[in-house]
C-alpha atoms as a PDB file:
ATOM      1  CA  UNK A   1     -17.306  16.282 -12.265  1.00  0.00           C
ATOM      2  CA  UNK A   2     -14.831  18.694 -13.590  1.00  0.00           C
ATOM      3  CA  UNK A   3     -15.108  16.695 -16.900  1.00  0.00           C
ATOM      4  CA  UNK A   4     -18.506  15.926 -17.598  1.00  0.00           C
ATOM      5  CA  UNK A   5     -19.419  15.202 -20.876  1.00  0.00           C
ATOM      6  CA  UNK A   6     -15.663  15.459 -22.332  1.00  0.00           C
ATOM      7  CA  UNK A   7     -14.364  12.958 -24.434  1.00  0.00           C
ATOM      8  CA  UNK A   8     -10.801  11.315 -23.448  1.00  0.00           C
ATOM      9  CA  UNK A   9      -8.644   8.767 -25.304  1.00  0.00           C
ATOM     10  CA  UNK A  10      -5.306   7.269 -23.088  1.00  0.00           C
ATOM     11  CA  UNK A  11      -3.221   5.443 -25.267  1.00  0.00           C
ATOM     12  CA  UNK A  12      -1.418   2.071 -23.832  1.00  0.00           C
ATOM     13  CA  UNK A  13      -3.756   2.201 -21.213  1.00  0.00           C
ATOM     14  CA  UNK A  14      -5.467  -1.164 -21.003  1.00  0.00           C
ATOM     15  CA  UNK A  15      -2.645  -2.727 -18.372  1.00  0.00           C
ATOM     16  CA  UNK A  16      -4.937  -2.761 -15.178  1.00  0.00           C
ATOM     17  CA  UNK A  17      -1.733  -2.239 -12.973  1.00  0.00           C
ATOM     18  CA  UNK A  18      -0.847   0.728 -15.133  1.00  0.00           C
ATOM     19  CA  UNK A  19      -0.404   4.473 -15.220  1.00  0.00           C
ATOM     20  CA  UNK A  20      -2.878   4.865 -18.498  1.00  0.00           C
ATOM     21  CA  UNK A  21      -5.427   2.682 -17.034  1.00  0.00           C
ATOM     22  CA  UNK A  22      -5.460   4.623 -13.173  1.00  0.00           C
ATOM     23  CA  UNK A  23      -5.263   7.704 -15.381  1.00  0.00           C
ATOM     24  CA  UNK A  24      -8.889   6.358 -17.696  1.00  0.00           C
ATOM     25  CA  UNK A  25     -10.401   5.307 -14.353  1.00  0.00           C
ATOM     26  CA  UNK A  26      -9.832   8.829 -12.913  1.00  0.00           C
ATOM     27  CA  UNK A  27     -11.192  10.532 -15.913  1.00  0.00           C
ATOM     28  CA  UNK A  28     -14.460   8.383 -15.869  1.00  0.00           C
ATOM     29  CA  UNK A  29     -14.692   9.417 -12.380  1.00  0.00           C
ATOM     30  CA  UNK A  30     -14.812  12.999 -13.333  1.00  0.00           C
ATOM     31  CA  UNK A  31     -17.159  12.324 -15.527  1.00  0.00           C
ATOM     32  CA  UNK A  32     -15.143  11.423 -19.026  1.00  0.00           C
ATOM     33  CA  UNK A  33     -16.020   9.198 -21.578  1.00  0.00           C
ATOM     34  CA  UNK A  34     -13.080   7.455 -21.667  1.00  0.00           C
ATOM     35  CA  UNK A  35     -11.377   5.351 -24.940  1.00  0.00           C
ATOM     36  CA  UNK A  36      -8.782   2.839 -23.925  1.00  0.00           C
ATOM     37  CA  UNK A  37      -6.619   2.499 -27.072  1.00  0.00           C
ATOM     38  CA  UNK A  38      -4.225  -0.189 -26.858  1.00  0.00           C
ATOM     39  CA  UNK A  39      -2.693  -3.212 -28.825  1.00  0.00           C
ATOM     40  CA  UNK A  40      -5.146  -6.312 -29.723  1.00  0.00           C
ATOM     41  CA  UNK A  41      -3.370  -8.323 -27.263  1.00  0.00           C
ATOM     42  CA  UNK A  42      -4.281  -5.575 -24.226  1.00  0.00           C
ATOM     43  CA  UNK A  43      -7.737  -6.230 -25.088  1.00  0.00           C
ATOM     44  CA  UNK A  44      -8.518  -2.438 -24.622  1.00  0.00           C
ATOM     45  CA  UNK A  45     -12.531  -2.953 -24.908  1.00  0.00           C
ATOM     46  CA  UNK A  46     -12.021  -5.380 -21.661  1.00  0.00           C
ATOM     47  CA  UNK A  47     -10.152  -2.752 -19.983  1.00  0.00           C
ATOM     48  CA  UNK A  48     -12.955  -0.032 -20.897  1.00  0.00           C
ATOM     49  CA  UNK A  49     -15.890  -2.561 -20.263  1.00  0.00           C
ATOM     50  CA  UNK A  50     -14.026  -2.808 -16.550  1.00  0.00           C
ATOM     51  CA  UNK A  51     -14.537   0.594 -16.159  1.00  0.00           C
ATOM     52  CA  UNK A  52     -18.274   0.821 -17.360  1.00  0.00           C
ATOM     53  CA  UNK A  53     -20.699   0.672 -20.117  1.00  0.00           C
ATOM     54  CA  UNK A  54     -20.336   4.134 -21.626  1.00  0.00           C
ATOM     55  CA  UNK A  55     -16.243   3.638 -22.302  1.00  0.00           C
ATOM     56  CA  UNK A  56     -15.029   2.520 -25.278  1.00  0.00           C
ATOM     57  CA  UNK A  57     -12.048  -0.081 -26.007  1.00  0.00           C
ATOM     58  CA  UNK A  58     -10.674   0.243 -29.362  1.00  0.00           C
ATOM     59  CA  UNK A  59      -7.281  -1.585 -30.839  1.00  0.00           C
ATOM     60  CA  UNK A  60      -5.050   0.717 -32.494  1.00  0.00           C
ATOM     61  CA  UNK A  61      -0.764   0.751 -32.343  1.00  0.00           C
ATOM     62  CA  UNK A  62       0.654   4.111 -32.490  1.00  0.00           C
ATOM     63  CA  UNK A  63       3.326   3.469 -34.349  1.00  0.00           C
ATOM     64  CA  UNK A  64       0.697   3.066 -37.527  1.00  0.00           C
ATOM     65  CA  UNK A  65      -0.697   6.572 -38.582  1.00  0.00           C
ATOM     66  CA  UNK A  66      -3.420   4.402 -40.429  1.00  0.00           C
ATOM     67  CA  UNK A  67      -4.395   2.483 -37.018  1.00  0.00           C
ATOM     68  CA  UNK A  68      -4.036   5.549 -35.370  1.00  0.00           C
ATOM     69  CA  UNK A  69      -6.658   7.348 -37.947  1.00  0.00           C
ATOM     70  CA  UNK A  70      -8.462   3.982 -37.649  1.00  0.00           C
ATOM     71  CA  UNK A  71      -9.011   4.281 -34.353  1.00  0.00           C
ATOM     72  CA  UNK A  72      -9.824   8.048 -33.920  1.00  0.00           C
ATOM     73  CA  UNK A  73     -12.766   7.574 -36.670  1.00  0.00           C
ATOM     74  CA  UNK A  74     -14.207   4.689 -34.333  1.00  0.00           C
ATOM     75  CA  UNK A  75     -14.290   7.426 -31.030  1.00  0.00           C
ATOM     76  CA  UNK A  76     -15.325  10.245 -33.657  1.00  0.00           C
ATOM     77  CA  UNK A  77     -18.413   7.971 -34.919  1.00  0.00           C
ATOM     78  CA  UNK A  78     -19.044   6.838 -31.240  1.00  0.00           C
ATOM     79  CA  UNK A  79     -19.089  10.231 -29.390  1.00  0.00           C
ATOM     80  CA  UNK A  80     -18.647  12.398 -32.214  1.00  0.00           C
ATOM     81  CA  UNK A  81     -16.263  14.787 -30.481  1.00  0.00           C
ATOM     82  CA  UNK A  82     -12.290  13.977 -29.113  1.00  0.00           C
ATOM     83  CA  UNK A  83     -12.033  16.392 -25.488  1.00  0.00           C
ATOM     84  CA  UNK A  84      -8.656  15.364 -24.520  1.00  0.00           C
ATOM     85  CA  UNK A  85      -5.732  12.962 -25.823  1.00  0.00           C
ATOM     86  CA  UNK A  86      -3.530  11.120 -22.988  1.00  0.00           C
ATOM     87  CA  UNK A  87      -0.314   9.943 -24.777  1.00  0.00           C
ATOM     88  CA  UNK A  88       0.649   7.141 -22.851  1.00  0.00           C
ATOM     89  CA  UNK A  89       1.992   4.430 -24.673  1.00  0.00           C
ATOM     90  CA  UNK A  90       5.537   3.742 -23.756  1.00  0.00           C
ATOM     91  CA  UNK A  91       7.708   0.355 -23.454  1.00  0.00           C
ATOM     92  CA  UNK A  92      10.575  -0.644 -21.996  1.00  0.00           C
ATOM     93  CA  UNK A  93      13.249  -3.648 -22.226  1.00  0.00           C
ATOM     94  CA  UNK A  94      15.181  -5.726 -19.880  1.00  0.00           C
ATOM     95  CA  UNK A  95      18.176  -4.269 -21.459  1.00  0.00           C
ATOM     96  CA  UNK A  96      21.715  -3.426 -19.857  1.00  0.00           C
ATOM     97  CA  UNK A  97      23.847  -0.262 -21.329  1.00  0.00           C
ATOM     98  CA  UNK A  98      25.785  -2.322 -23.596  1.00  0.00           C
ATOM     99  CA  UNK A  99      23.480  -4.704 -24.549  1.00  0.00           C
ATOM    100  CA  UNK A 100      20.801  -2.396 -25.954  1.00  0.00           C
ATOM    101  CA  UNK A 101      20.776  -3.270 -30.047  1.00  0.00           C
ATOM    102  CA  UNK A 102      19.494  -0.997 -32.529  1.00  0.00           C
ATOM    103  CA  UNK A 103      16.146  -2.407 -33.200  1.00  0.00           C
ATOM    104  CA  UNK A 104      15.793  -2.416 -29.603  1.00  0.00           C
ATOM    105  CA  UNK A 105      16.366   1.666 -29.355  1.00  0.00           C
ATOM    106  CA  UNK A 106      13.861   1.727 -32.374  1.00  0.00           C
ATOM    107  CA  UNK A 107      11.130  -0.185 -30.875  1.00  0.00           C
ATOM    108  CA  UNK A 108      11.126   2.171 -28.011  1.00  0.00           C
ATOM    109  CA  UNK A 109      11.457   5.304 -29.577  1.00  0.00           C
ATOM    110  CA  UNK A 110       9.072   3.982 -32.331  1.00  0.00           C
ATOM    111  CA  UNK A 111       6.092   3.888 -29.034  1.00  0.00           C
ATOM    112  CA  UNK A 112       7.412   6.776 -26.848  1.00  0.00           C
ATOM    113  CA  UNK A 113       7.964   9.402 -29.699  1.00  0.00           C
ATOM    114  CA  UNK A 114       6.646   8.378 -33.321  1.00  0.00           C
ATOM    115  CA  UNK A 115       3.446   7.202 -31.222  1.00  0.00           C
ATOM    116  CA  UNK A 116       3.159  10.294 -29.817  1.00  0.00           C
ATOM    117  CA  UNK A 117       3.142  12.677 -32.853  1.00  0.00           C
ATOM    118  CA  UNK A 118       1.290  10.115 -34.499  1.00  0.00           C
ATOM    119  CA  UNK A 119      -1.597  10.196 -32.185  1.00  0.00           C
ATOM    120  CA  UNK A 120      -1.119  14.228 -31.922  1.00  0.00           C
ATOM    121  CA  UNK A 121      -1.099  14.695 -35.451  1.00  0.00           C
ATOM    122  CA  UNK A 122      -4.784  12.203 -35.854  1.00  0.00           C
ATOM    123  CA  UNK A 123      -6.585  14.449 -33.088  1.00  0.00           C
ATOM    124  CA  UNK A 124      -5.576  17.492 -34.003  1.00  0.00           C
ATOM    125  CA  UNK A 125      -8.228  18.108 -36.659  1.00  0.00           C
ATOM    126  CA  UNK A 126     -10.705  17.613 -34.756  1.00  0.00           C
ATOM    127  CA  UNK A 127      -9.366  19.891 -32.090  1.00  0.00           C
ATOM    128  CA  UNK A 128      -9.221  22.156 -34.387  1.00  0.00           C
ATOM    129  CA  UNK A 129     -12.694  21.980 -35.821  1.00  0.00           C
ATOM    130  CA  UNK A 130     -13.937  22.358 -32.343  1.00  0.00           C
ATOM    131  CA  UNK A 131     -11.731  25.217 -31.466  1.00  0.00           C
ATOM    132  CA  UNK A 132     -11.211  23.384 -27.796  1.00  0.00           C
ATOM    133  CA  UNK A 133      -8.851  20.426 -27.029  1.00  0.00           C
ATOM    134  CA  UNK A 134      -5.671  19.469 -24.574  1.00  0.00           C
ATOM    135  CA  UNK A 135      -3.333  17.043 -25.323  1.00  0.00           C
ATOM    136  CA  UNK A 136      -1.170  15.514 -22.498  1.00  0.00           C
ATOM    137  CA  UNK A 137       1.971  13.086 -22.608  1.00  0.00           C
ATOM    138  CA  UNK A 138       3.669  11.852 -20.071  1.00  0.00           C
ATOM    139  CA  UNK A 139       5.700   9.127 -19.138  1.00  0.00           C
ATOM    140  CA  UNK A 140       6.257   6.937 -15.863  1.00  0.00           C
ATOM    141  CA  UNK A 141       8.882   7.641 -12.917  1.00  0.00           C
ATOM    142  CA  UNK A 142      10.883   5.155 -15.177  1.00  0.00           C
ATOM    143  CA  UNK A 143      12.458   7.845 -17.500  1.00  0.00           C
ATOM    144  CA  UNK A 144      14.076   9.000 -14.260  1.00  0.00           C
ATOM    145  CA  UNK A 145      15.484   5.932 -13.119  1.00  0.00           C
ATOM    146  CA  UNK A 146      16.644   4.668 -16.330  1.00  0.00           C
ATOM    147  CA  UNK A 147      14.138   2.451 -17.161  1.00  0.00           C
ATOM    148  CA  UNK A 148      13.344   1.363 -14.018  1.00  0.00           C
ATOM    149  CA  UNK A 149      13.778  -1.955 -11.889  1.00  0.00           C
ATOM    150  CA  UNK A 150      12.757  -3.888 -15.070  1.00  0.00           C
ATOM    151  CA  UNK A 151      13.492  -1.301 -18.089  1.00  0.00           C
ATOM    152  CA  UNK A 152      16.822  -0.653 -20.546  1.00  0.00           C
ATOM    153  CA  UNK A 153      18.169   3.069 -20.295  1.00  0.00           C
ATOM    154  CA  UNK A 154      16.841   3.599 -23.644  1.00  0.00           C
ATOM    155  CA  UNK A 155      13.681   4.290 -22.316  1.00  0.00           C
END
């Protein structure tokens, strides 16, 4: 249980097949509380509720610092503490070299890199406060395949 009574919020993590979504269920297993914080249409608290009754589902998008603020006041009135942040959230598009537009590179930079110093940047304080936290980000073997089988380069 090597994190028992820790707090833990994945990001983009409420895709059952996902890496966020292993990565919550492996946390709970060791012991985590774990937040699922994903778009509305992820239905994050089904994803958490999946897991078990002492998770907690929340709908944020971390491209909005005020959903992202949002959403760490709903873990910090739940469980009154934030252990560990799992930055996640990524996307990817269907998108060949040349065909990649600019609002396409946005939207995934917007997720991948604005999400994650938003989501750094709302945890932080309370890290600080508590003078203990560990923030992780990582991405899937997609970055190193250029987007993957179904993924753009941009990503």
């Amino acid at each position: 249980m090597l994190l028992k009574d820790r707090v833990a919020i994945v990001t983009g993590g409420a895709g059952v097949n996902g890496l966020g979504y292993k990565t919550a269920c492996m946390m709970a297993e060791q012991g985590a509380k774990v937040v699922i914080m994903d778009l509305a249409q992820a239905n994050p608290e089904k994803a958490a509720a999946a897991i078990g009754p002492d998770h907690l589902g929340v709908v944020g998008d971390v491209t909005d610092m005020a959903s992202c603020k949002a959403a760490i006041d709903k873990v910090l009135a739940r469980y009154g503490r934030i252990d560990i942040l799992v930055n996640n959230a990524g996307i990817t598009q269907p998108r060949g070299f040349l065909d990649i537009t600019d609002a396409d590179y946005d939207a995934v930079l917007d997720v991948s890199l604005r999400g994650t110093l938003h989501m750094s940047q709302a945890v932080l304080p309370t890290m600080k406060n508590q003078k203990s936290g560990s923030i992780i980000s990582i991405s899937s073997v997609s970055a190193q395949k250029g987007g993957g089988i179904l993924g753009g380069p941009h990503y």
